[in-house]
N, C-alpha and C. Protein backbone atom coordinates (compact mmCIF):
# COMPACT_ATOMS: atom_id res chain seq x y z
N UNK A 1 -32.22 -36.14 40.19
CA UNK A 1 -33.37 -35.23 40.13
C UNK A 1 -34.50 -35.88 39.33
N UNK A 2 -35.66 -35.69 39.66
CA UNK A 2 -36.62 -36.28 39.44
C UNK A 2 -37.25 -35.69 37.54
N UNK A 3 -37.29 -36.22 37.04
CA UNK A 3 -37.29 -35.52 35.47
C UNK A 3 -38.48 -35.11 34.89
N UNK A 4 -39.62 -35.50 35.83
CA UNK A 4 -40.56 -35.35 35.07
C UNK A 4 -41.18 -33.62 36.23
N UNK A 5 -39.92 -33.59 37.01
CA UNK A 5 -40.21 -31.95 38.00
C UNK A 5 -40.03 -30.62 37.09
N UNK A 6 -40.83 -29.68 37.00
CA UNK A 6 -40.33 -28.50 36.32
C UNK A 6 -41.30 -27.76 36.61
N UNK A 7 -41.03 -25.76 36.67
CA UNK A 7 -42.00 -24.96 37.43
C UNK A 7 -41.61 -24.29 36.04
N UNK A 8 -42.46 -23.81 36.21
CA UNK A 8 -42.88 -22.24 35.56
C UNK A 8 -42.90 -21.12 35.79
N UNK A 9 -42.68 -19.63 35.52
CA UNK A 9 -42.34 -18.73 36.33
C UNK A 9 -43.26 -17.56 35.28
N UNK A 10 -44.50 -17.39 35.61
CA UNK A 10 -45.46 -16.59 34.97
C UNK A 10 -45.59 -15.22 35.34
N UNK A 11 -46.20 -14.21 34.76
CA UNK A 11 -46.14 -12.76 35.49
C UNK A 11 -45.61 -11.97 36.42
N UNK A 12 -44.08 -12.49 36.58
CA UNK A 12 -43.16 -11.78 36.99
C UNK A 12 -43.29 -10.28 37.10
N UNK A 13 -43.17 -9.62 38.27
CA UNK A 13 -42.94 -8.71 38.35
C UNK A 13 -41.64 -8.14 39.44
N UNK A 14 -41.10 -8.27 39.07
CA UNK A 14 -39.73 -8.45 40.07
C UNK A 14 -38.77 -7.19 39.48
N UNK A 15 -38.61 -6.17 40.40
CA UNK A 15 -37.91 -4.96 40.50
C UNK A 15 -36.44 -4.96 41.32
N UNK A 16 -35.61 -4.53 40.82
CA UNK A 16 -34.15 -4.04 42.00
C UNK A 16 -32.94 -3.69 41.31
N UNK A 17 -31.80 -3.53 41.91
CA UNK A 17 -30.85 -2.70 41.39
C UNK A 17 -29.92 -3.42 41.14
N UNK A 18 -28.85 -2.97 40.92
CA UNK A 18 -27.42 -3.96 40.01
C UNK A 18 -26.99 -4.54 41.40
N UNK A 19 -26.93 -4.48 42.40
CA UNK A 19 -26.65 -4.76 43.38
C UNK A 19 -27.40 -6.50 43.73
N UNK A 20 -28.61 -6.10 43.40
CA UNK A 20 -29.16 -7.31 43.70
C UNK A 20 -28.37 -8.91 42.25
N UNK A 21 -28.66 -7.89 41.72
CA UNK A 21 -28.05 -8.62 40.38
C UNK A 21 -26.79 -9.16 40.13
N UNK A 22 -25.85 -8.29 41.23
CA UNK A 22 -24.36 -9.11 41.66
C UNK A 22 -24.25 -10.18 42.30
N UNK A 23 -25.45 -9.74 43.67
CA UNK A 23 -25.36 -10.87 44.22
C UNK A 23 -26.07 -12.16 43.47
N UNK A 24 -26.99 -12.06 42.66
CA UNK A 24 -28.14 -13.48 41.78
C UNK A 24 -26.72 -14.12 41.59
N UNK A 25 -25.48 -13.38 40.41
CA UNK A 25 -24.60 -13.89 39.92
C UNK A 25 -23.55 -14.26 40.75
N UNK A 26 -23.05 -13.88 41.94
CA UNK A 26 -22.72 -14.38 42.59
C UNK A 26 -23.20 -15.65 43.42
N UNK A 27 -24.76 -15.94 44.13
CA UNK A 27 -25.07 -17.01 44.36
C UNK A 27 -24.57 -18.70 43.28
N UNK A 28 -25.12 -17.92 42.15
CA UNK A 28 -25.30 -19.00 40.97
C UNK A 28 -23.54 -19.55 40.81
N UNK A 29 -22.46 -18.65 40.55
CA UNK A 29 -21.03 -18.89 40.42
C UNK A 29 -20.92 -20.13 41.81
N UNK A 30 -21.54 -19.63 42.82
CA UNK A 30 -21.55 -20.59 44.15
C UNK A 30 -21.91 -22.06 44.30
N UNK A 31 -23.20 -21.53 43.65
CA UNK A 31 -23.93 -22.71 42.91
C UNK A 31 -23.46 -23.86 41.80
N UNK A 32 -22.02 -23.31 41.64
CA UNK A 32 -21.18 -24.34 40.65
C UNK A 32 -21.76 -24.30 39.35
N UNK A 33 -22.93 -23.10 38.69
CA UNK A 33 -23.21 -22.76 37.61
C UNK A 33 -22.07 -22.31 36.38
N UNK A 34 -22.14 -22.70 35.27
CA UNK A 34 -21.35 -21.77 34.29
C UNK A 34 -22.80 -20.61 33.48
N UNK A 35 -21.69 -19.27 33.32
CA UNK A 35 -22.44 -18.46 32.91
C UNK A 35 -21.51 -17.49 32.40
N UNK A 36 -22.72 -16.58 31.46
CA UNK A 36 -22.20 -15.57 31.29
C UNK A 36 -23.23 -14.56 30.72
N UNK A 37 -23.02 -12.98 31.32
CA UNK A 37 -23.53 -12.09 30.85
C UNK A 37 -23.51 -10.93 30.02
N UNK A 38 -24.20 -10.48 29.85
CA UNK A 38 -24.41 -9.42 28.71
C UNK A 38 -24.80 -8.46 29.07
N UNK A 39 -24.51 -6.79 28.85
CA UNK A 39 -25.43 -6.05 29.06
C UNK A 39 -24.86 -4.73 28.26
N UNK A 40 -26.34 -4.46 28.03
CA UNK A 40 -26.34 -3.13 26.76
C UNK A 40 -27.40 -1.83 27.83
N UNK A 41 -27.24 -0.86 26.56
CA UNK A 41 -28.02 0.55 27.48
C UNK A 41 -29.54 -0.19 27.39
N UNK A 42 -29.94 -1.11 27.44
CA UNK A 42 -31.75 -1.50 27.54
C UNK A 42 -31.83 -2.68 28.45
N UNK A 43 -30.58 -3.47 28.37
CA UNK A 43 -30.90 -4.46 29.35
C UNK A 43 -29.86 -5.51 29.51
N UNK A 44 -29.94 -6.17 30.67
CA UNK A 44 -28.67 -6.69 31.01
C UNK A 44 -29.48 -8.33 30.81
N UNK A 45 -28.76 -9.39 30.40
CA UNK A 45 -29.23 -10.50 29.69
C UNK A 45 -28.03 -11.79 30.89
N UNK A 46 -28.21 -12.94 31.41
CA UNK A 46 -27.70 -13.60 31.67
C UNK A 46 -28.16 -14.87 31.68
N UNK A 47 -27.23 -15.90 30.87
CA UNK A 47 -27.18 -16.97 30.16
C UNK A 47 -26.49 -18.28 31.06
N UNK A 48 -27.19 -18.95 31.66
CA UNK A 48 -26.76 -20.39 33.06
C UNK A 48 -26.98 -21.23 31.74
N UNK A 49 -25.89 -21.99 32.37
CA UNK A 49 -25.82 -23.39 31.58
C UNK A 49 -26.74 -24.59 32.49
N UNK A 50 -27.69 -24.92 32.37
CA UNK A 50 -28.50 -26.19 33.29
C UNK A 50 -28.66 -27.06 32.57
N UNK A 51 -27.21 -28.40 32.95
CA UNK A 51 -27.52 -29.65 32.60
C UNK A 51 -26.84 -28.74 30.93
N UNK A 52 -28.06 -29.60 29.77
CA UNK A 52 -27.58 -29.37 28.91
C UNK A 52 -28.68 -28.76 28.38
N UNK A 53 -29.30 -27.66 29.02
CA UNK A 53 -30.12 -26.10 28.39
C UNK A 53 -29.37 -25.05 28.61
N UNK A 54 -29.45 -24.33 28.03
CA UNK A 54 -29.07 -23.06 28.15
C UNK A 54 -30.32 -21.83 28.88
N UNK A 55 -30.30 -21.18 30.03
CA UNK A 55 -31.64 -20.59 30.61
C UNK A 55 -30.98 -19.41 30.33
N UNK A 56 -31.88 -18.44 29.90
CA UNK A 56 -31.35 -17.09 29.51
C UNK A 56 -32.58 -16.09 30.09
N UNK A 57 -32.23 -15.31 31.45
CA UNK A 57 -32.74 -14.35 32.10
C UNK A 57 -32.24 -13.05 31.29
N UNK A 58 -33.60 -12.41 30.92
CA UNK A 58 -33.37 -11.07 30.94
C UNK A 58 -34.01 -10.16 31.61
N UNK A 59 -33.23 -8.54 31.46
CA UNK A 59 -33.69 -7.88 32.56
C UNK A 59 -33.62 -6.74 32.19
N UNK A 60 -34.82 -5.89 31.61
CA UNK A 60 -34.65 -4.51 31.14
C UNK A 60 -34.63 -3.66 32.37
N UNK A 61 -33.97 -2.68 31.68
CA UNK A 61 -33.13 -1.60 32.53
C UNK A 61 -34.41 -0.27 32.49
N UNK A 62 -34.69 0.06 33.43
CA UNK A 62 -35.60 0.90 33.78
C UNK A 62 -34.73 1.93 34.57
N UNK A 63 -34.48 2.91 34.22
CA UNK A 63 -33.61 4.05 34.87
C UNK A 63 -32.50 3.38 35.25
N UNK A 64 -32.13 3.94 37.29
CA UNK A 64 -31.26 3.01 37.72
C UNK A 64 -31.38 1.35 37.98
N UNK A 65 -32.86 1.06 37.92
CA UNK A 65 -33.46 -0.06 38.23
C UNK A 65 -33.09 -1.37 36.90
N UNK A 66 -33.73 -2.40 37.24
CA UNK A 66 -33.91 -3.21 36.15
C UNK A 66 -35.51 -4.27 36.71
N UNK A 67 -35.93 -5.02 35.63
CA UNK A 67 -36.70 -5.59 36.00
C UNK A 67 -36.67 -7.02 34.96
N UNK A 68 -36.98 -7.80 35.62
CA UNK A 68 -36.87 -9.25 35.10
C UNK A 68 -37.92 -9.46 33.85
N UNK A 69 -37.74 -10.00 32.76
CA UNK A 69 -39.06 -10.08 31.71
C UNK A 69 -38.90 -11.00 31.00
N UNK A 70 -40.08 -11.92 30.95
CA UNK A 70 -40.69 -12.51 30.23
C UNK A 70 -41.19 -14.35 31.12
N UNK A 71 -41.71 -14.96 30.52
CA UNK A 71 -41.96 -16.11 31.66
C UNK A 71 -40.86 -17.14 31.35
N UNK A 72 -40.59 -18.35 32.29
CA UNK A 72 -39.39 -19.22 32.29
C UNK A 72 -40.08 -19.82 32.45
N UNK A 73 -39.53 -21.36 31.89
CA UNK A 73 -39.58 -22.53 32.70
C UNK A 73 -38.44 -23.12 32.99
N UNK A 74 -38.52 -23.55 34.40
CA UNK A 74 -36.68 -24.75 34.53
C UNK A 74 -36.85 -25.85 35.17
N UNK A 75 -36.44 -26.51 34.72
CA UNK A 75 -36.32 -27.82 35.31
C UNK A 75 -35.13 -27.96 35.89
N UNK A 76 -34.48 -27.19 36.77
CA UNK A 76 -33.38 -27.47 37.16
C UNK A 76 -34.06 -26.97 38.67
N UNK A 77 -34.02 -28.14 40.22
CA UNK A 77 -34.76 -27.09 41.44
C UNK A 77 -33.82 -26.53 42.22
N UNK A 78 -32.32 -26.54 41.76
CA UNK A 78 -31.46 -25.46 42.55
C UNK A 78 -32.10 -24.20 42.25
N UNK A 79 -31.77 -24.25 40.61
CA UNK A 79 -31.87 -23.08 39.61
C UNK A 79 -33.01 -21.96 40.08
N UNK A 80 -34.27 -23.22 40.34
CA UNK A 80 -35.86 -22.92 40.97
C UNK A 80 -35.44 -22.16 42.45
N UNK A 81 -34.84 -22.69 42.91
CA UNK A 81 -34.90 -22.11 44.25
C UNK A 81 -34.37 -21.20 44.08
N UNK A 82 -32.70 -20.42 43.36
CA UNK A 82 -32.45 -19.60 43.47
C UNK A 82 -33.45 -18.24 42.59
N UNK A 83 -34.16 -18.68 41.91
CA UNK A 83 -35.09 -17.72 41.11
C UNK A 83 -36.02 -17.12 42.75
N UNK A 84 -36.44 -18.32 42.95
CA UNK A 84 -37.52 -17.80 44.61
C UNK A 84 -37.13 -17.06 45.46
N UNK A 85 -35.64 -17.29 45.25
CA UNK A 85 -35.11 -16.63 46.66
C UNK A 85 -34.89 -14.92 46.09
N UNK A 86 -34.53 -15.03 44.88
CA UNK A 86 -34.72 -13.55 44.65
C UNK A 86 -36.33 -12.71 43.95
N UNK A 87 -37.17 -13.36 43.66
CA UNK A 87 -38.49 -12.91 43.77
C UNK A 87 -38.83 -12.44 45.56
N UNK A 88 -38.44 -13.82 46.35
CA UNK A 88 -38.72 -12.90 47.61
C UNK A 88 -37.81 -11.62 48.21
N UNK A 89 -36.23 -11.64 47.45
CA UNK A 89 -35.52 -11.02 48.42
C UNK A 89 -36.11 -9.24 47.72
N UNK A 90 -36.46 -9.33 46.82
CA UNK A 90 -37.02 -8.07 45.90
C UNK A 90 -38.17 -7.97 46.26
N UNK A 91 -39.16 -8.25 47.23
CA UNK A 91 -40.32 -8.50 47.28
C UNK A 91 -41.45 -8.59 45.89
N UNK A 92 -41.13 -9.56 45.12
CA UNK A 92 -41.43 -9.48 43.50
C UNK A 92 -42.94 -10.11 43.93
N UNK A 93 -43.68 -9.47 42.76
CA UNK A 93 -45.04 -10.40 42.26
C UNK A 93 -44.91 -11.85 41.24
N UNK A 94 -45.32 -12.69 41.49
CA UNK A 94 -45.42 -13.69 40.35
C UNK A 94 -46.40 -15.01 40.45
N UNK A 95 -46.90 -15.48 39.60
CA UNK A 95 -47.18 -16.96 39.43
C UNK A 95 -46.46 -17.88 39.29
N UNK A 96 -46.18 -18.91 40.27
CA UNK A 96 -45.36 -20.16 39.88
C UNK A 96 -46.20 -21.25 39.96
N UNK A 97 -45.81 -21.69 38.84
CA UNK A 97 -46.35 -23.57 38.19
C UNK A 97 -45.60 -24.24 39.01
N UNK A 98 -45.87 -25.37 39.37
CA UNK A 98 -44.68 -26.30 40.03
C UNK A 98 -45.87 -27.92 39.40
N UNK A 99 -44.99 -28.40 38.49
CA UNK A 99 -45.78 -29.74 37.27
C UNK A 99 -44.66 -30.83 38.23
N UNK A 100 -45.20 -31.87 38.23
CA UNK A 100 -44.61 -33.12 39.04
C UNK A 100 -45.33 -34.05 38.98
N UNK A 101 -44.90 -35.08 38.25
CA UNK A 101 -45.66 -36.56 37.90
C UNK A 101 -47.28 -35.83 37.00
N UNK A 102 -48.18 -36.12 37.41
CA UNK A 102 -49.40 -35.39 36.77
C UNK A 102 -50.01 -34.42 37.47
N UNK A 103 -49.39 -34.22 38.58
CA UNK A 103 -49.91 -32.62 39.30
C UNK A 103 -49.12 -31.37 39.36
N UNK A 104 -50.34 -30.14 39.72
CA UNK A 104 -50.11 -28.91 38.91
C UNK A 104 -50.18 -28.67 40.71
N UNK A 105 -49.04 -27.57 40.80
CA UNK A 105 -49.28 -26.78 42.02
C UNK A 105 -49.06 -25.28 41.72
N UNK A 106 -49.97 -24.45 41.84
CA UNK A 106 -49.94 -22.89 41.28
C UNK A 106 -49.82 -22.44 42.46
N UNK A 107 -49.10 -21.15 42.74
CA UNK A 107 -48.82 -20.32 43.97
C UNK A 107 -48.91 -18.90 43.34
N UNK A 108 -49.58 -18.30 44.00
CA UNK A 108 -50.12 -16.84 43.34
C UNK A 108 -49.10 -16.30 44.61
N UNK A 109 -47.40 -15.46 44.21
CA UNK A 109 -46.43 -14.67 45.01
C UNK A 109 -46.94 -13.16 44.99
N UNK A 110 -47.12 -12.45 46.00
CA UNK A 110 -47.52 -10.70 46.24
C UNK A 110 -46.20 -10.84 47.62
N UNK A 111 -45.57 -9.87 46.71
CA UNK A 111 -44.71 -8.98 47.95
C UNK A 111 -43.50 -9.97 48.31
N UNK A 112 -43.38 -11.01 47.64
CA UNK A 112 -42.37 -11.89 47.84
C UNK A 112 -43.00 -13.03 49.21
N UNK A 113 -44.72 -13.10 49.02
CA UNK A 113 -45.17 -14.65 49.88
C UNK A 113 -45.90 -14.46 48.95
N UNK A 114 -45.94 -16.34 49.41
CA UNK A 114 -46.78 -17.13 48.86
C UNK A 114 -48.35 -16.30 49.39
N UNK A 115 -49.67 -15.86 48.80
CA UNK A 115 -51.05 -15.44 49.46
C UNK A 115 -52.10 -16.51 48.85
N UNK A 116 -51.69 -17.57 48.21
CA UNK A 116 -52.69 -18.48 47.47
C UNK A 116 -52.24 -19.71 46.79
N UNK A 117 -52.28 -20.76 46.79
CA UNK A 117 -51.74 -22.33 46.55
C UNK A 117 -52.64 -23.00 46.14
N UNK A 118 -53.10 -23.51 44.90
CA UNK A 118 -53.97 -24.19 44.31
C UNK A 118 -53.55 -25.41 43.88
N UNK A 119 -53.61 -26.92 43.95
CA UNK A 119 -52.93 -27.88 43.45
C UNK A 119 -54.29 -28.49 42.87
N UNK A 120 -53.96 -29.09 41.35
CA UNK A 120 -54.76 -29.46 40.23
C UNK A 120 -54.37 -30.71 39.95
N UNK A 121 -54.98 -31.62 40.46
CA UNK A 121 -54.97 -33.22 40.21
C UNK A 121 -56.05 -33.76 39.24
N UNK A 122 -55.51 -33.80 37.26
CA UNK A 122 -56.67 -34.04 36.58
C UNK A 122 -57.20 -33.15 36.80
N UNK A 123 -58.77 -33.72 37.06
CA UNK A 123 -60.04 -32.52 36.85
C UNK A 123 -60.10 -31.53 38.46
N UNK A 124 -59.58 -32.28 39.49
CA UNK A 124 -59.52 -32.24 40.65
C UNK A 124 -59.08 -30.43 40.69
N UNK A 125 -59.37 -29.85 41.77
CA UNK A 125 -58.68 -28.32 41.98
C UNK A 125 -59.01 -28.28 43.61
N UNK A 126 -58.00 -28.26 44.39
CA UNK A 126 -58.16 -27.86 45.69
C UNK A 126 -57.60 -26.64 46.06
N UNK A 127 -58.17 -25.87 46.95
CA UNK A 127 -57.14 -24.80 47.44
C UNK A 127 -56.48 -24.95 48.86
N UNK A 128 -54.91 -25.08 48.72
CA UNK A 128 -54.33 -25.49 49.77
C UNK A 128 -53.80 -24.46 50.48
N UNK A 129 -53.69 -23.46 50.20
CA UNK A 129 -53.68 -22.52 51.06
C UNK A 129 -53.93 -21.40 50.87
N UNK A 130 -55.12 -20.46 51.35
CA UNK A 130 -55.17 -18.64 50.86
C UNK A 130 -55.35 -17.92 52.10
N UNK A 131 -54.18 -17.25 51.71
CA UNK A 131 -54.16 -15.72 53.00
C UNK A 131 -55.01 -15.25 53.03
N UNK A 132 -55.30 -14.86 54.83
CA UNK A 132 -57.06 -13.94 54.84
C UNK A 132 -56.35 -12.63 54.21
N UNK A 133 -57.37 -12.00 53.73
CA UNK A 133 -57.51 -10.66 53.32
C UNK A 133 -57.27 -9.66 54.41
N UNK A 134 -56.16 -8.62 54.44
CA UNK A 134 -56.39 -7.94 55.24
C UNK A 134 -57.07 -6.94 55.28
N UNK A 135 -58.12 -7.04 54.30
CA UNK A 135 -59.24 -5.57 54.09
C UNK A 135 -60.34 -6.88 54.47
N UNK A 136 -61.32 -6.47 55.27
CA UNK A 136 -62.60 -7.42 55.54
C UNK A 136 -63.61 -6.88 54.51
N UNK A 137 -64.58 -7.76 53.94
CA UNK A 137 -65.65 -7.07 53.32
C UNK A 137 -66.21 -5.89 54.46
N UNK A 138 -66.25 -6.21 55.66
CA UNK A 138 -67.00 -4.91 56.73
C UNK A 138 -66.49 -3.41 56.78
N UNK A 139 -64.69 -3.73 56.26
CA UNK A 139 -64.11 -2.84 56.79
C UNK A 139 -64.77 -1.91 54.92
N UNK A 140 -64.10 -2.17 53.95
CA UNK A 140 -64.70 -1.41 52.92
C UNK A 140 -66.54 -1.34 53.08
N UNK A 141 -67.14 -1.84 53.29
CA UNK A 141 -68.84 -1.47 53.53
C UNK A 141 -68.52 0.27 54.53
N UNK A 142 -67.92 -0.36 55.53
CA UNK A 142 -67.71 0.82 56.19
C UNK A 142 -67.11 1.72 55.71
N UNK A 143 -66.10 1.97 54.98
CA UNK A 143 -65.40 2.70 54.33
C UNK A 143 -65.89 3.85 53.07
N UNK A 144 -66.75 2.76 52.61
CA UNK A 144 -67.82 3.13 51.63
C UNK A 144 -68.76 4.60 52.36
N UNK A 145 -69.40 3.94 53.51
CA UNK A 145 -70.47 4.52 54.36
C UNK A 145 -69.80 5.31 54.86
N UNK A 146 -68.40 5.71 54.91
CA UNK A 146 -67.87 6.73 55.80
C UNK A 146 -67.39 7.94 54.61
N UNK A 147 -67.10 7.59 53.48
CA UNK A 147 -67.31 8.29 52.23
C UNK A 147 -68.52 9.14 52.30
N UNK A 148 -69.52 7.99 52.06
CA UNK A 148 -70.69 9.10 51.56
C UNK A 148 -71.54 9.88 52.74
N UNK A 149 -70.80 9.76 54.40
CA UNK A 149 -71.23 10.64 55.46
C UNK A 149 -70.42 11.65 55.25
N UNK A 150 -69.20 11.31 54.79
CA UNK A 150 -68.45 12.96 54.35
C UNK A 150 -68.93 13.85 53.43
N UNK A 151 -69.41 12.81 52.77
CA UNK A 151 -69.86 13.91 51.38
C UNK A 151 -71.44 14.61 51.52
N UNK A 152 -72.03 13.67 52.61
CA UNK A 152 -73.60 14.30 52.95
C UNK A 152 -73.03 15.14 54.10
N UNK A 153 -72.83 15.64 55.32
CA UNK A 153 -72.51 16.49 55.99
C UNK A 153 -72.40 17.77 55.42
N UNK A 154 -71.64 17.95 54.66
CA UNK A 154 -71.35 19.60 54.13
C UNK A 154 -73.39 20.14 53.41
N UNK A 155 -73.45 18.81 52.79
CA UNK A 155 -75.10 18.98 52.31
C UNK A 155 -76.19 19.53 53.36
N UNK A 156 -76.03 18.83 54.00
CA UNK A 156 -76.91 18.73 55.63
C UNK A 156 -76.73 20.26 56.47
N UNK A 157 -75.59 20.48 56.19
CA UNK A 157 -75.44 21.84 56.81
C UNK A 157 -75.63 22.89 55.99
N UNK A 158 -76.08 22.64 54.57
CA UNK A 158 -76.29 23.59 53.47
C UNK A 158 -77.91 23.69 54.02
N UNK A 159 -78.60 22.37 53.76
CA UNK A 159 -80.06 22.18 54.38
C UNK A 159 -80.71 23.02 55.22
N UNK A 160 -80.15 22.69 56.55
CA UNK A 160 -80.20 23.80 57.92
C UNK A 160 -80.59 24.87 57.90
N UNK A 161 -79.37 25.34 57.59
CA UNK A 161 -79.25 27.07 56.78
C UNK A 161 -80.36 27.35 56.51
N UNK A 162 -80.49 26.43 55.17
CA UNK A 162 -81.44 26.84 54.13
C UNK A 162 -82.94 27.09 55.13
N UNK A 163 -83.75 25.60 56.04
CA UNK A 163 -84.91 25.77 56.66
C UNK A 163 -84.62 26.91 57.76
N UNK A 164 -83.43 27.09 57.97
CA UNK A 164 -83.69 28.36 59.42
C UNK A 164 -83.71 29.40 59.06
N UNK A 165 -83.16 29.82 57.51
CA UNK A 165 -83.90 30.95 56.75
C UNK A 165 -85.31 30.87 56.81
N UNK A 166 -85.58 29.88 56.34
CA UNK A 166 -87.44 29.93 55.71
C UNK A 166 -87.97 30.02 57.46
N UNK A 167 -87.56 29.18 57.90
CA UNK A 167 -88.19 29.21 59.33
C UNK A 167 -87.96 31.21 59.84
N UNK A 168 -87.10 31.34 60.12
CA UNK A 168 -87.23 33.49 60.12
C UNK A 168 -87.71 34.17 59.54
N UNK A 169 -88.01 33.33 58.28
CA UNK A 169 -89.06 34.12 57.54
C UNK A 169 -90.61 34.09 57.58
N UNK A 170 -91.04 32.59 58.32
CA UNK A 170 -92.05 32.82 58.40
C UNK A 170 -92.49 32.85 60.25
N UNK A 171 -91.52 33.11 60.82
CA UNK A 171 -92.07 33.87 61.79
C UNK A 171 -92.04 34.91 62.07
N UNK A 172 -91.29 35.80 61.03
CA UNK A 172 -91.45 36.83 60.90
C UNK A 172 -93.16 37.43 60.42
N UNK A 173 -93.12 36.46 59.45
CA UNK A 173 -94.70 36.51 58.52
C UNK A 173 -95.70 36.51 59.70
N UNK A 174 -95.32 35.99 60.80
CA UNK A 174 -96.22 34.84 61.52
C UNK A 174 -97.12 34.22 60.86
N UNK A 175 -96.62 33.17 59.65
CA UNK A 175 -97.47 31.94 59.60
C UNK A 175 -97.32 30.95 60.09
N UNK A 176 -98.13 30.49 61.33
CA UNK A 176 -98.21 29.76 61.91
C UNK A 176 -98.04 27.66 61.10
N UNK A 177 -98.60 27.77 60.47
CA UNK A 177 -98.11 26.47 59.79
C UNK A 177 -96.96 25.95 59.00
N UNK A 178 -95.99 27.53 58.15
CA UNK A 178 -94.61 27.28 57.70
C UNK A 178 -93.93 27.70 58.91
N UNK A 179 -94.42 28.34 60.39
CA UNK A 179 -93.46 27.62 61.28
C UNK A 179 -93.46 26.27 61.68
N UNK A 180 -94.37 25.31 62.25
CA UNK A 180 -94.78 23.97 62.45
C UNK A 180 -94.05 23.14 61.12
N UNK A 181 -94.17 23.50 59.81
CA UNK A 181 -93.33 22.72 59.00
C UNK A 181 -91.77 23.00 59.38
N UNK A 182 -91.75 23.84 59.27
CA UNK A 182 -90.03 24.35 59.05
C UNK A 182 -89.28 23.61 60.36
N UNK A 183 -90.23 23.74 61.72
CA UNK A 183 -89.64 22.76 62.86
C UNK A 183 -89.40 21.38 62.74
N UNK A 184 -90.29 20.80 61.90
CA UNK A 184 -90.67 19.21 61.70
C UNK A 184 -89.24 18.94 61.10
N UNK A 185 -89.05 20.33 60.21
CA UNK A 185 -88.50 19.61 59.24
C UNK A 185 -86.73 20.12 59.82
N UNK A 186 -85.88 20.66 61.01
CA UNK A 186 -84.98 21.26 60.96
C UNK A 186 -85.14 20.15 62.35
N UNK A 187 -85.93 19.35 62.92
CA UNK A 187 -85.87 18.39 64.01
C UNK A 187 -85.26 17.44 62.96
N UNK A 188 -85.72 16.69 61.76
CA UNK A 188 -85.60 16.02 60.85
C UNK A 188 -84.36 15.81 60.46
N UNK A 189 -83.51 16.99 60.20
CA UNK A 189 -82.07 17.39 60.13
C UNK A 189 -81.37 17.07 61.04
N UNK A 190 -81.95 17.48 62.48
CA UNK A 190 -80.79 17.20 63.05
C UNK A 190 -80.63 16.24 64.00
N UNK A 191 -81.75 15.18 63.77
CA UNK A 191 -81.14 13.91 63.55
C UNK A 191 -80.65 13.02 62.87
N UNK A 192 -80.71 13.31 61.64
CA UNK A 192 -79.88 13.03 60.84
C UNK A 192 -78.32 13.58 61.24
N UNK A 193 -77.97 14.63 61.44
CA UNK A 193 -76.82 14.69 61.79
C UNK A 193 -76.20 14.43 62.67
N UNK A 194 -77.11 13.91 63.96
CA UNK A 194 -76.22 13.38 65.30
C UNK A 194 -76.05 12.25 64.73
N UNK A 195 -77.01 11.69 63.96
CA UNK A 195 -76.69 9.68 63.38
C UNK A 195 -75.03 9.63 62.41
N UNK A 196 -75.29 11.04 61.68
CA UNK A 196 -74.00 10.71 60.63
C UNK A 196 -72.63 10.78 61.33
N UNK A 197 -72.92 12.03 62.38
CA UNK A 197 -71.84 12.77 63.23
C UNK A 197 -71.24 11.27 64.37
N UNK A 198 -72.05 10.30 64.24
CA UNK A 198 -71.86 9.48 65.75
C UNK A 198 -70.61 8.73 65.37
C-alpha cells in the first residue's frame, strides 16, 4: 500500500440502526480485521486494529437509531472503502479528503453520491466533477413568481369588489366621470387577472 495514501472523513452525517452496525462488524471480521466493541446507554464505540493504529469509530445512540461522530482519518484503503460503502448504504452526508503524493481530492457525499469532486494540485483547484442541480435557477424564479400570484389574487379580488362598489355608487349618483374612472380602472383589474390567472 502506497504510504503516503490517506483520506479523511469530515462532516459526517451518517444515520441507521443496530442492524446496519452488525453488518459494518461483520464485513470488517471478513475483512480479516481484529476488533472489538463497546457499548453503553449513549453510544456504541468500535475499536479496528489497522496495521499498527488503533481506529476507534464512535456512534451515539439517538433513540432506536445511532449516528456516527466525529471526523477520521485512515490510511488503511480497505478500511476507506468499507467506511464508503456504509456512508452510501445509509444514504449518509459527508466530506471526504483523499491526500496522495501532493494532491488533495475533496468529494462533497449528499444522500450517499458523490454531487461534487474538487482535486487541489498546490495552488492549482479544478473541479472534476459537479452534479447539475435539480432545482434550475428558472424553476425557483418561477416558483418565487408563482408565490407572489397567490398572494396577489385574493388582493385583486378584494380590489374589484371594492371599484364595483364605487362604480354603483356613482351610477347611481350619475356622475358621469367616477363612472369613466371606475371603468378604466375595473378594465385595469381585469387584466391583470387574466395575466396572473394564465
Amino acid at each position: 500500500m502506497n504510504k503516503s495514501h490517506e483520506v479523511e472523513y469530515c462532516n459526517l452525517d451518517v444515520r441507521f440502526d443496530r442492524r446496519l452496525i452488525r453488518n459494518f462488524i461483520k464485513d470488517l471480521i471478513q475483512e480479516g480485521y481484529s476488533l472489538y466493541w463497546n457499548e453503553s446507554d449513549r453510544e456504541f464505540t468500535i475499536s479496528i486494529r489497522s496495521g499498527r493504529k488503533l481506529v476507534k469509530l464512535q456512534f451515539q445512540r439517538i433513540g432506536e437509531r445511532f449516528k456516527i461522530v466525529g471526523n477520521y482519518i485512515l490510511r488503511d484503503e480497505r478500511l476507506a472503502g468499507l467506511m464508503e460503502k456504509l456512508i452510501n448504504d445509509t444514504r449518509g452526508h459527508a466530506v471526504v479528503k483523499r491526500f496522495k503524493d501532493r494532491q488533495i481530492v475533496i468529494e462533497n457525499i449528499m444522500f450517499g453520491e458523490v454531487i461534487r469532486m474538487v482535486e487541489i494540485n498546490g495552488v492549482e483547484r479544478k473541479v472534476l466533477y459537479e452534479k447539475e442541480s435539480a432545482i434550475t435557477g428558472e424553476e425557483v424564479s418561477s416558483a418565487i413568481k408563482s408565490r407572489r400570484i397567490e398572494e396577489r389574487i385574493p388582493v385583486l379580488q378584494l380590489e374589484i369588489d371594492y371599484e364595483l362598489a364605487t362604480l354603483a355608487e356613482a351610477l347611481a349618483d350619475g356622475d358621469a366621470k367616477r363612472i369613466e374612472t371606475g371603468k378604466r380602472r375595473l378594465e385595469e383589474l381585469r387584466q391583470e387577472m387574466v395575466t396572473v390567472e394564465l
